[in-house]
Protein backbone atom coordinates (compact mmCIF):
# COMPACT_ATOMS: atom_id res chain seq x y z
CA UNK A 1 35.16 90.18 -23.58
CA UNK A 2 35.42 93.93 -23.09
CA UNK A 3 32.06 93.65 -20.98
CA UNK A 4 33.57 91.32 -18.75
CA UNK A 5 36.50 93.73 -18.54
CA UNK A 6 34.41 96.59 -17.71
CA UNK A 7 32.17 94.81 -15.00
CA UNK A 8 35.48 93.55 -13.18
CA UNK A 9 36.71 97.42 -13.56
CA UNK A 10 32.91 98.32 -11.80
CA UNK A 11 33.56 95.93 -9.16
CA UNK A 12 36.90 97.01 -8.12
CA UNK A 13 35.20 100.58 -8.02
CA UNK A 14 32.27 99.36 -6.04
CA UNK A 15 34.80 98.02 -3.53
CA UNK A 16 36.92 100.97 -3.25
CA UNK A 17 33.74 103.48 -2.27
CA UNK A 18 33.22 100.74 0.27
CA UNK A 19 35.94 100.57 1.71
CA UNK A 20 36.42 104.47 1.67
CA UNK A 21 33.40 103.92 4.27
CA UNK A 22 34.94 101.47 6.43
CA UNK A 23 33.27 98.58 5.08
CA UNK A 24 33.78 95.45 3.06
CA UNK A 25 35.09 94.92 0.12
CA UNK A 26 32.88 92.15 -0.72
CA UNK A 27 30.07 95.25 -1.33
CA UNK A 28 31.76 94.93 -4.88
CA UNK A 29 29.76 91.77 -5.37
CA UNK A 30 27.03 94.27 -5.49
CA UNK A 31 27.74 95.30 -9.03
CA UNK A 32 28.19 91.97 -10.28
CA UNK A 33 24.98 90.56 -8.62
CA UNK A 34 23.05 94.44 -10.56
CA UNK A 35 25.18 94.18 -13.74
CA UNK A 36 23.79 90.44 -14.35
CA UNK A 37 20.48 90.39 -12.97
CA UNK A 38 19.88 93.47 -14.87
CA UNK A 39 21.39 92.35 -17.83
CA UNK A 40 19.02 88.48 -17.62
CA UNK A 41 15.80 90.93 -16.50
CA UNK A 42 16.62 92.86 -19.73
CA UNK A 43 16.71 90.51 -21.99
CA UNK A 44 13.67 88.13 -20.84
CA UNK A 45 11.84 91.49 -21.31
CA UNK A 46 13.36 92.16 -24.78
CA UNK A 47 12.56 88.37 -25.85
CA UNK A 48 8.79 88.54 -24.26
CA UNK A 49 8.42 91.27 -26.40
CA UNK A 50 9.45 89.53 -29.54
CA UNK A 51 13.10 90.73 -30.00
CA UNK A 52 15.70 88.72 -31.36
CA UNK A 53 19.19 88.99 -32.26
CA UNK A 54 20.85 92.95 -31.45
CA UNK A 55 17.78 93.96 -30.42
CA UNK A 56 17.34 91.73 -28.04
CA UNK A 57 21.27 92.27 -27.10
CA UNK A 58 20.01 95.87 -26.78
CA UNK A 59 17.34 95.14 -24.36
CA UNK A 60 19.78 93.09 -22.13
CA UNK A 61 22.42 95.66 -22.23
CA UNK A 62 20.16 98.36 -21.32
CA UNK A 63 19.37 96.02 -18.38
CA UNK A 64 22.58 95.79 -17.29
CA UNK A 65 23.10 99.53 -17.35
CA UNK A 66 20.06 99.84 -15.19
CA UNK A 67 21.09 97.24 -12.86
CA UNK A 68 25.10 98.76 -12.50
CA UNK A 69 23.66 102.27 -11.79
CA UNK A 70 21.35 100.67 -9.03
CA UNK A 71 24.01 98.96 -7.57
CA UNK A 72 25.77 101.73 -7.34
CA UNK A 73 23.54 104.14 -5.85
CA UNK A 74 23.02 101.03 -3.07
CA UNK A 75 26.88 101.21 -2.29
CA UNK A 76 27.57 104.88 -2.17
CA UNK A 77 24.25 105.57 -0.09
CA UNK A 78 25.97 103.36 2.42
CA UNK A 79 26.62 105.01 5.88
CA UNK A 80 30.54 105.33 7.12
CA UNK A 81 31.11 103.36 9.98
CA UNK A 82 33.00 105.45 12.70
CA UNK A 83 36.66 104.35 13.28
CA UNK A 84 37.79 103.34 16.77
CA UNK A 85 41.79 104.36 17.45
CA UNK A 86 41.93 101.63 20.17
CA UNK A 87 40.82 99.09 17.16
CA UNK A 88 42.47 98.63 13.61
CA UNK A 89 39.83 97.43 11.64
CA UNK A 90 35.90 99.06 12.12
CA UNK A 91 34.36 96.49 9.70
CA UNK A 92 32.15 93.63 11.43
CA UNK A 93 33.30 90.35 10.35
């Protein structure tokens, strides 16, 4: 429960930095798409290895760790896009 918490939390960040930039929100899926693939990767590595039970936990958080911090190095190397006075909203739709 408190991991869903904190990858909702991540999101909502993930958003926020995008929009900060001028663009979607929807760059928040970002996290969610790192934070689980990373955590799956993680743990199919963990179980081809022979873990099992918090090890293999272990191995699947670390994963999603890994996958968070690349998905969030994706969103805040993301370019601003300029703001036009003449136009409320910058972001392409």
């Amino acid at each position: 429960m408190i991991e869903i918490i904190i990858l909702v939390q991540f999101c909502k960040k993930l958003a926020a930095i995008a929009r900060e930039k001028n663009r979607s929100g929807s760059w928040g899926a970002v996290g969610a798409i790192g934070w689980i693939g990373g955590e799956v990767t993680g743990a199919v590595i963990g179980a081809s290895g022979g873990s099992d039970g918090m090890n293999l936990y272990g191995f699947a958080i670390l994963g999603a760790v890994i996958g968070a911090v690349i998905a969030y190095v994706i969103v805040k190397s993301l370019k601003e896009l300029p703001t036009d006075p003449n136009f409320p909203s910058a972001r392409v739709v």
